[in-house]
PDB file of N, CA and C in Angstrom:
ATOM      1  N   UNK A   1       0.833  -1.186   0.000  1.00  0.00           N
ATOM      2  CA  UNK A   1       0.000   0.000   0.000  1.00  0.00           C
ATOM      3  C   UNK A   1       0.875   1.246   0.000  1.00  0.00           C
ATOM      4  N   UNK A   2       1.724   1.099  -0.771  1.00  0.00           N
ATOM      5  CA  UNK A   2       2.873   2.289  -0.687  1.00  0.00           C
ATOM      6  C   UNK A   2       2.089   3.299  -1.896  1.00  0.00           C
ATOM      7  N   UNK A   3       2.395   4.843  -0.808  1.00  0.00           N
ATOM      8  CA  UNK A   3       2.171   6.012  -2.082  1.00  0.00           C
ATOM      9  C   UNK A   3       3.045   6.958  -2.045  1.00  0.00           C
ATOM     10  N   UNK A   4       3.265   7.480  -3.279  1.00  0.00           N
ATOM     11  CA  UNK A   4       4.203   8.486  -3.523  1.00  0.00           C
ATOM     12  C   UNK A   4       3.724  10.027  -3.030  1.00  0.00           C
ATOM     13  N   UNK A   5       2.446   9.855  -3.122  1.00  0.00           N
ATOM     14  CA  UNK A   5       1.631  11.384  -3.265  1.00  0.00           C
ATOM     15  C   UNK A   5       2.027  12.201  -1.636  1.00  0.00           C
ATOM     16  N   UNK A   6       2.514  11.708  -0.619  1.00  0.00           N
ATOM     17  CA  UNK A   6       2.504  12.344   0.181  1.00  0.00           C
ATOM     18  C   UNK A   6       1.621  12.841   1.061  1.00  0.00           C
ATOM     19  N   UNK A   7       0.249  12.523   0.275  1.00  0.00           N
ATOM     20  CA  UNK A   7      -0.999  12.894   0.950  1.00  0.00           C
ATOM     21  C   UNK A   7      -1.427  12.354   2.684  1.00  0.00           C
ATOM     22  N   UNK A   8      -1.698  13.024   3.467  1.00  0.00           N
ATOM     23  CA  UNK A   8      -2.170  12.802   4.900  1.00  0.00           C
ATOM     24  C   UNK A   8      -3.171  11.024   4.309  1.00  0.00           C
ATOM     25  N   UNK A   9      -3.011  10.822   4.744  1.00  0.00           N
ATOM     26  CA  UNK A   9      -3.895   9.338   4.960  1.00  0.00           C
ATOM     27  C   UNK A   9      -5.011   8.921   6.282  1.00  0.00           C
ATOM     28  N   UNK A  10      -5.790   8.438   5.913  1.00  0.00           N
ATOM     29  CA  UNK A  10      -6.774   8.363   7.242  1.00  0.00           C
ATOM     30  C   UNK A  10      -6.931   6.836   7.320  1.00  0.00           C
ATOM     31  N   UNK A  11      -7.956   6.443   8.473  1.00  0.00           N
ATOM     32  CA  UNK A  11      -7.848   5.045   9.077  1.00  0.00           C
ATOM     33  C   UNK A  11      -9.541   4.845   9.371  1.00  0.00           C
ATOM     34  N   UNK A  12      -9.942   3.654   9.089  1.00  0.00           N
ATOM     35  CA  UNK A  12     -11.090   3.629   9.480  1.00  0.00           C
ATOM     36  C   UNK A  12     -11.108   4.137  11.229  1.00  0.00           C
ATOM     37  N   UNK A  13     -12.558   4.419  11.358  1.00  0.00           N
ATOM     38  CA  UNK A  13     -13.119   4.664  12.595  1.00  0.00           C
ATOM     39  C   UNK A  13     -12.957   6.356  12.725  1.00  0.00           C
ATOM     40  N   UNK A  14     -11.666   6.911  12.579  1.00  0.00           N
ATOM     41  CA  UNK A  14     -11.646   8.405  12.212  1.00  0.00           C
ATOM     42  C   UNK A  14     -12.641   9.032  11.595  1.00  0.00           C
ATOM     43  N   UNK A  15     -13.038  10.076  11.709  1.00  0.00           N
ATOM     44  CA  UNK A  15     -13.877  11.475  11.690  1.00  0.00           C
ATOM     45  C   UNK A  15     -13.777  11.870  10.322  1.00  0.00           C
ATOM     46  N   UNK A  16     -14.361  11.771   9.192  1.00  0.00           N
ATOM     47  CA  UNK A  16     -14.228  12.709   8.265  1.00  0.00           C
ATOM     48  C   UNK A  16     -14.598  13.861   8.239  1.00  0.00           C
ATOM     49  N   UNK A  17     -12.752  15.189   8.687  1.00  0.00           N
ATOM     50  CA  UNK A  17     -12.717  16.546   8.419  1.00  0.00           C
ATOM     51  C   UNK A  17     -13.129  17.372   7.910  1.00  0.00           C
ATOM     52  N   UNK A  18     -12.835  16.813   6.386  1.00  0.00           N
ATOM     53  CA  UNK A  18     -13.164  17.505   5.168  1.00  0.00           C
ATOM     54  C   UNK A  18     -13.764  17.197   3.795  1.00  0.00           C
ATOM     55  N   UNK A  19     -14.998  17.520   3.922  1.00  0.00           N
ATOM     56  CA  UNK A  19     -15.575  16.976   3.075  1.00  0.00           C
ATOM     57  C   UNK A  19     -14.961  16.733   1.243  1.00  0.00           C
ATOM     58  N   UNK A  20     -15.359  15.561   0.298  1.00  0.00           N
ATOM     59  CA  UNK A  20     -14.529  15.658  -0.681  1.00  0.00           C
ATOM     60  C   UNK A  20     -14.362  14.312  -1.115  1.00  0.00           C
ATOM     61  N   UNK A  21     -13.557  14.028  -2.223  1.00  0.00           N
ATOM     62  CA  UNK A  21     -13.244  12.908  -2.882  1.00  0.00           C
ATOM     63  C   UNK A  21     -11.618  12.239  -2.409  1.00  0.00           C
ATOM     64  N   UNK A  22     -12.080  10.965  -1.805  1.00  0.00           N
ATOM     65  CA  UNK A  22     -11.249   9.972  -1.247  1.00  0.00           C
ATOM     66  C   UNK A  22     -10.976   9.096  -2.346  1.00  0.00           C
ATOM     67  N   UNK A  23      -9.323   9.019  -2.349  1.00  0.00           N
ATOM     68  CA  UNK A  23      -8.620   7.722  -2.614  1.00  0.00           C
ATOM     69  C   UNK A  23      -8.860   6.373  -1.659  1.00  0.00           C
ATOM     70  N   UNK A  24      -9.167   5.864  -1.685  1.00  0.00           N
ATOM     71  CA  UNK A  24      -9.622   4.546  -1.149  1.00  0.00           C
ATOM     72  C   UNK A  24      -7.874   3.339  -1.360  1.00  0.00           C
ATOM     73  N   UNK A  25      -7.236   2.974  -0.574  1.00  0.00           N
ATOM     74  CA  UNK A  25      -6.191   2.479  -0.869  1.00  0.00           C
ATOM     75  C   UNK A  25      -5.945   1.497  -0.007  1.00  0.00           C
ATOM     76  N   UNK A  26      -6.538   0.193  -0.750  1.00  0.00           N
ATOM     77  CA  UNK A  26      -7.056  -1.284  -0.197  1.00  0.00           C
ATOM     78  C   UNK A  26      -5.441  -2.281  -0.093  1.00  0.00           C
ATOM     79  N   UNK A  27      -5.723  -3.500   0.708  1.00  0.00           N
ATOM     80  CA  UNK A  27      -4.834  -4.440   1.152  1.00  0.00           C
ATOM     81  C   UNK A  27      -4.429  -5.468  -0.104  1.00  0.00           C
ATOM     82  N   UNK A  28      -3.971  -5.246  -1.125  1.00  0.00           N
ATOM     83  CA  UNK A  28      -3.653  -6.075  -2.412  1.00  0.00           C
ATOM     84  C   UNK A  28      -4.556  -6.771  -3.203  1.00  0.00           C
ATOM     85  N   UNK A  29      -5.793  -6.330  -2.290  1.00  0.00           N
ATOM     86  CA  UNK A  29      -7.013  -7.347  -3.412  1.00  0.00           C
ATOM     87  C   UNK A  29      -8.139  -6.200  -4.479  1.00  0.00           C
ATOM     88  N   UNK A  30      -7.813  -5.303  -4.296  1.00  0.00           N
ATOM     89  CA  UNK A  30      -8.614  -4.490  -4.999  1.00  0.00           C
ATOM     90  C   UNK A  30      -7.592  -2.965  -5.306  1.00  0.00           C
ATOM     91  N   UNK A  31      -7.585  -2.790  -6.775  1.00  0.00           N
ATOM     92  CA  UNK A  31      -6.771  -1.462  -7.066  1.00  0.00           C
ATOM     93  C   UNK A  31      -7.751   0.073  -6.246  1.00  0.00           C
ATOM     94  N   UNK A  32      -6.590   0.807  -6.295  1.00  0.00           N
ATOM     95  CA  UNK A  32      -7.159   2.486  -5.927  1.00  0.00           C
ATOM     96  C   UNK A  32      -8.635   2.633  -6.563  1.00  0.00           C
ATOM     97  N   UNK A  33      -9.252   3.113  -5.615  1.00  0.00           N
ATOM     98  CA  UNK A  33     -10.273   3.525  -6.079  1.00  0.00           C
ATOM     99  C   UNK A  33     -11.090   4.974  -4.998  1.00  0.00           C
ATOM    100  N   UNK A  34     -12.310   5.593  -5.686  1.00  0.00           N
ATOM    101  CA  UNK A  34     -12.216   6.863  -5.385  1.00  0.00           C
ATOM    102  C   UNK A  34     -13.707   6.950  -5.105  1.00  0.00           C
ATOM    103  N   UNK A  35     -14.056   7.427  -3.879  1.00  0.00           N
ATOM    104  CA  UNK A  35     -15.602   7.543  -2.943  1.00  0.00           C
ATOM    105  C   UNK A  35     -15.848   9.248  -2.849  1.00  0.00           C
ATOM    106  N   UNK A  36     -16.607   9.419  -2.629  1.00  0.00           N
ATOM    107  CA  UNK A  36     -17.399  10.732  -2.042  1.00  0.00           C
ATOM    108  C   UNK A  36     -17.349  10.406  -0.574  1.00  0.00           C
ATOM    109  N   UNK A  37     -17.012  11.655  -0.083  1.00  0.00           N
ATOM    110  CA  UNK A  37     -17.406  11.395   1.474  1.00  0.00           C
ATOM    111  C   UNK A  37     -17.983  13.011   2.240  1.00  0.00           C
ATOM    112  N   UNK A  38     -18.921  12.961   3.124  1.00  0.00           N
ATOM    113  CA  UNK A  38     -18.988  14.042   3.766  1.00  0.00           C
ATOM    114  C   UNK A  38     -18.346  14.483   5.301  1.00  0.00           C
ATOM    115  N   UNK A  39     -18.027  15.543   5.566  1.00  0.00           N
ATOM    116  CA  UNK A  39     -18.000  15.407   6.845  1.00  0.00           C
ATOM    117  C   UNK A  39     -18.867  15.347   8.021  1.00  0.00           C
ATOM    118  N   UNK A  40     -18.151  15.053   8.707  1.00  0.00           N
ATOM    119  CA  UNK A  40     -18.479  13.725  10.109  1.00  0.00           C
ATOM    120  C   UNK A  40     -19.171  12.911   9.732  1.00  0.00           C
ATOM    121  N   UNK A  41     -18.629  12.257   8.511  1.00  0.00           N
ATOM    122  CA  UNK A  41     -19.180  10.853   8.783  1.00  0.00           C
ATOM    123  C   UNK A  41     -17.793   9.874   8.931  1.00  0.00           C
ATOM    124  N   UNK A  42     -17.886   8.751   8.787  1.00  0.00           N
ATOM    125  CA  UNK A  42     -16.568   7.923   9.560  1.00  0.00           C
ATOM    126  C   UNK A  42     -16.107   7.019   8.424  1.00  0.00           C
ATOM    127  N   UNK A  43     -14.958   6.869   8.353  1.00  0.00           N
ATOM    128  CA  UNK A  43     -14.290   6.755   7.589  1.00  0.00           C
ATOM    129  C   UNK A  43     -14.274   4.742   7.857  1.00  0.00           C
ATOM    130  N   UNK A  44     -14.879   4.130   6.814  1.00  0.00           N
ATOM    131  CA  UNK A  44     -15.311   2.631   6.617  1.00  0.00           C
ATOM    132  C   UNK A  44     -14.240   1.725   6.606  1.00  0.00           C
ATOM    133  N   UNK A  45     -14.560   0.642   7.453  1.00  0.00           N
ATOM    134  CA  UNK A  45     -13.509  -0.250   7.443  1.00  0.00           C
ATOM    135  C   UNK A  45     -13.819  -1.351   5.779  1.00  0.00           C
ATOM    136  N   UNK A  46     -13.024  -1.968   4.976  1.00  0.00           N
ATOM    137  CA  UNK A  46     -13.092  -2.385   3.820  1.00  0.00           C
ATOM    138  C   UNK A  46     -13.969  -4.053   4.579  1.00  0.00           C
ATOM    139  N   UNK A  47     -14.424  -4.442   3.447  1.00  0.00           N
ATOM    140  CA  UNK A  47     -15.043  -5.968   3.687  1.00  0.00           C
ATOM    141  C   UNK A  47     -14.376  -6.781   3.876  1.00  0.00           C
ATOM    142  N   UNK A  48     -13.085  -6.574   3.127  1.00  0.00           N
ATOM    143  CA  UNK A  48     -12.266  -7.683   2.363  1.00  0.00           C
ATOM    144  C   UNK A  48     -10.937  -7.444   3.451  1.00  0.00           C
ATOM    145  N   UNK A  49     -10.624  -6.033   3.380  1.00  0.00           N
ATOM    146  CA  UNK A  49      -9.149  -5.661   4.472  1.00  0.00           C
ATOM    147  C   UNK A  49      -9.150  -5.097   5.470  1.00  0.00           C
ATOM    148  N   UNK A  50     -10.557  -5.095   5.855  1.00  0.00           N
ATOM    149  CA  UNK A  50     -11.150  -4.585   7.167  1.00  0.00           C
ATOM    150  C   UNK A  50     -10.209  -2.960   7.859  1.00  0.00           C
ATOM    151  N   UNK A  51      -9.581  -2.874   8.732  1.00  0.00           N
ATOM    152  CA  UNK A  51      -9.056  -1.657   9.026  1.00  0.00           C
ATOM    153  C   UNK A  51      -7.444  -1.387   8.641  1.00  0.00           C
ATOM    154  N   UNK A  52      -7.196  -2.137   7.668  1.00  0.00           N
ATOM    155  CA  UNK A  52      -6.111  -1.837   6.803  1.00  0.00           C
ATOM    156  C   UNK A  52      -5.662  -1.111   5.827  1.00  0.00           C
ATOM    157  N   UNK A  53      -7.311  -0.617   5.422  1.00  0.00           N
ATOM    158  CA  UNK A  53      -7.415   0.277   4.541  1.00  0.00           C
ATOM    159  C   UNK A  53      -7.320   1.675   4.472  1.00  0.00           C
ATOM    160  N   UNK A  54      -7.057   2.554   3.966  1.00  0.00           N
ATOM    161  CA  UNK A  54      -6.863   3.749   4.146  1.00  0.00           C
ATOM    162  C   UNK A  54      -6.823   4.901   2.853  1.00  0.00           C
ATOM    163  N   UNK A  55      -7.619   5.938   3.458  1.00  0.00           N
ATOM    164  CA  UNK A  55      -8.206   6.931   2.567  1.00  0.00           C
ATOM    165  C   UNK A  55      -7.398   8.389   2.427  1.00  0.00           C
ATOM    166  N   UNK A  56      -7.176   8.462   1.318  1.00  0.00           N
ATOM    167  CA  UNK A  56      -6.632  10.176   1.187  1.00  0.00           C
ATOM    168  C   UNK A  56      -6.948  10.650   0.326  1.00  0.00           C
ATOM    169  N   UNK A  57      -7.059  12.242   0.771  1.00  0.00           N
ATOM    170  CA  UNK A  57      -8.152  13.239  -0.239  1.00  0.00           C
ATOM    171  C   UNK A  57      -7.553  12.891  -1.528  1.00  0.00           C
ATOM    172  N   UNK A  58      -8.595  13.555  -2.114  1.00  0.00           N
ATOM    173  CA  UNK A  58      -7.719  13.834  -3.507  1.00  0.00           C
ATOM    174  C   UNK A  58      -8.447  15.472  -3.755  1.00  0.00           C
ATOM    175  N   UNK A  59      -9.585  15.840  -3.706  1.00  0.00           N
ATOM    176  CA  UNK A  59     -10.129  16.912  -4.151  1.00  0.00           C
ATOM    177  C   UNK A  59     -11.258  17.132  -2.823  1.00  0.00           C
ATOM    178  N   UNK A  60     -11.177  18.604  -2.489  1.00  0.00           N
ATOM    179  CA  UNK A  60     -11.595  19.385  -1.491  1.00  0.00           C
ATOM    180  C   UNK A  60     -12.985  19.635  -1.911  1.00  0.00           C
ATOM    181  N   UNK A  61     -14.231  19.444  -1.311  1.00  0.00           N
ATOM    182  CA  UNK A  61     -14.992  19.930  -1.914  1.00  0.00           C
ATOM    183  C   UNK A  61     -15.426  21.307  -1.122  1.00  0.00           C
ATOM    184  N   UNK A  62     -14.802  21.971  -0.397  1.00  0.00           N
ATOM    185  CA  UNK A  62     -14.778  23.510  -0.097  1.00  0.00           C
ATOM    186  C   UNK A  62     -13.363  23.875  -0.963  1.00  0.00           C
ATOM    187  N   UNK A  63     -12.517  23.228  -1.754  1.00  0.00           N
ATOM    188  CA  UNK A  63     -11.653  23.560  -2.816  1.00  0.00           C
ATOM    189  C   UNK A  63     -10.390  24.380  -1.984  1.00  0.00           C
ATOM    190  N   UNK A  64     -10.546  23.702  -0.677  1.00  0.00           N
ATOM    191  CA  UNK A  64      -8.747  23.437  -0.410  1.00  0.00           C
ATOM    192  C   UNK A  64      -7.842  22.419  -0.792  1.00  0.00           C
ATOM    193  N   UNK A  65      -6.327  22.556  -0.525  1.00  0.00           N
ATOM    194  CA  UNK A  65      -5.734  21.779  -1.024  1.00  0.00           C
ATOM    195  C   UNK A  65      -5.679  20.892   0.185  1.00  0.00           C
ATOM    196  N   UNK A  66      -5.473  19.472  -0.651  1.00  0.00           N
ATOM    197  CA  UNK A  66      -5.148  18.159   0.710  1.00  0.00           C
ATOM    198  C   UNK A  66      -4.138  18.035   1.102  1.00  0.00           C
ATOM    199  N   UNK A  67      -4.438  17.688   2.668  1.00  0.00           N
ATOM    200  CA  UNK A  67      -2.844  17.937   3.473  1.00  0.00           C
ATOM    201  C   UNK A  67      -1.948  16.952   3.180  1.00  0.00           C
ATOM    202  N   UNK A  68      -0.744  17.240   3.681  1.00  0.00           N
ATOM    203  CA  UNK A  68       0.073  16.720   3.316  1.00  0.00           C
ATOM    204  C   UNK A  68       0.665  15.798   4.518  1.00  0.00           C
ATOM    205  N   UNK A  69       1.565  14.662   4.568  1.00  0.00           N
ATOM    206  CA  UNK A  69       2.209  14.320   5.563  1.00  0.00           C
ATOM    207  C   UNK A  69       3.415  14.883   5.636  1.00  0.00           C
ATOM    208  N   UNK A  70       3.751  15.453   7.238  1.00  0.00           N
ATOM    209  CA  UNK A  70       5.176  15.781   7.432  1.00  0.00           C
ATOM    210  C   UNK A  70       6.093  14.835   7.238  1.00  0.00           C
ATOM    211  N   UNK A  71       6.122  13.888   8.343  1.00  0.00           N
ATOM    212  CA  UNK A  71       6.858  12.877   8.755  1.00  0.00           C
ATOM    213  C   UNK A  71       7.008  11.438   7.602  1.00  0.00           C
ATOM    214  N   UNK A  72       5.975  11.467   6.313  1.00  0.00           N
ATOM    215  CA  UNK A  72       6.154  10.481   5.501  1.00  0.00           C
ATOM    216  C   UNK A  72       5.266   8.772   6.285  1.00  0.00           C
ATOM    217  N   UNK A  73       5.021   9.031   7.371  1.00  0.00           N
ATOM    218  CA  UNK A  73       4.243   7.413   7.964  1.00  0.00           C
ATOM    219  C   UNK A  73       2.774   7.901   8.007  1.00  0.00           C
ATOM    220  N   UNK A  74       2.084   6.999   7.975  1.00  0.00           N
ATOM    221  CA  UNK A  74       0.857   7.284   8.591  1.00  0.00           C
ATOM    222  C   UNK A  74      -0.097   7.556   9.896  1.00  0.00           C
TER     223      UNK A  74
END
């Protein structure tokens, strides 16, 4: 589940911040793929990779930019 983009990454059970379009970035059984989400709603554990999975923005829908990670881990 390695990414280049640098993007902040989230974890199921977490709070969705900011409302907007999620990268969805699953446990080797299913490629990237991309959800709508609003805020406060909670960020879904996968069927298949349960809380392994993990989401990062891609597009703001108040049309900020998505954060970034400092430190490079999740």
């Amino acid at each position: 589940m390695a990414s280049d983009s640098g993007k902040k990454r989230h974890k199921p059970g977490e709070t969705v911040q900011k409302p907007g379009i999620y990268r969805v970035l699953h446990q080797r059984h299913r490629r990237p793929h991309e959800v709508s989400l609003r805020a406060d709603e909670t960020f879904p554990p996968c069927t298949k990779c349960g809380i392994r999975v993990r989401f990062e923005l891609v597009l703001c829908a108040d049309g900020e930019e998505p954060e970034r990670q400092v430190d490079g881990r999740e």
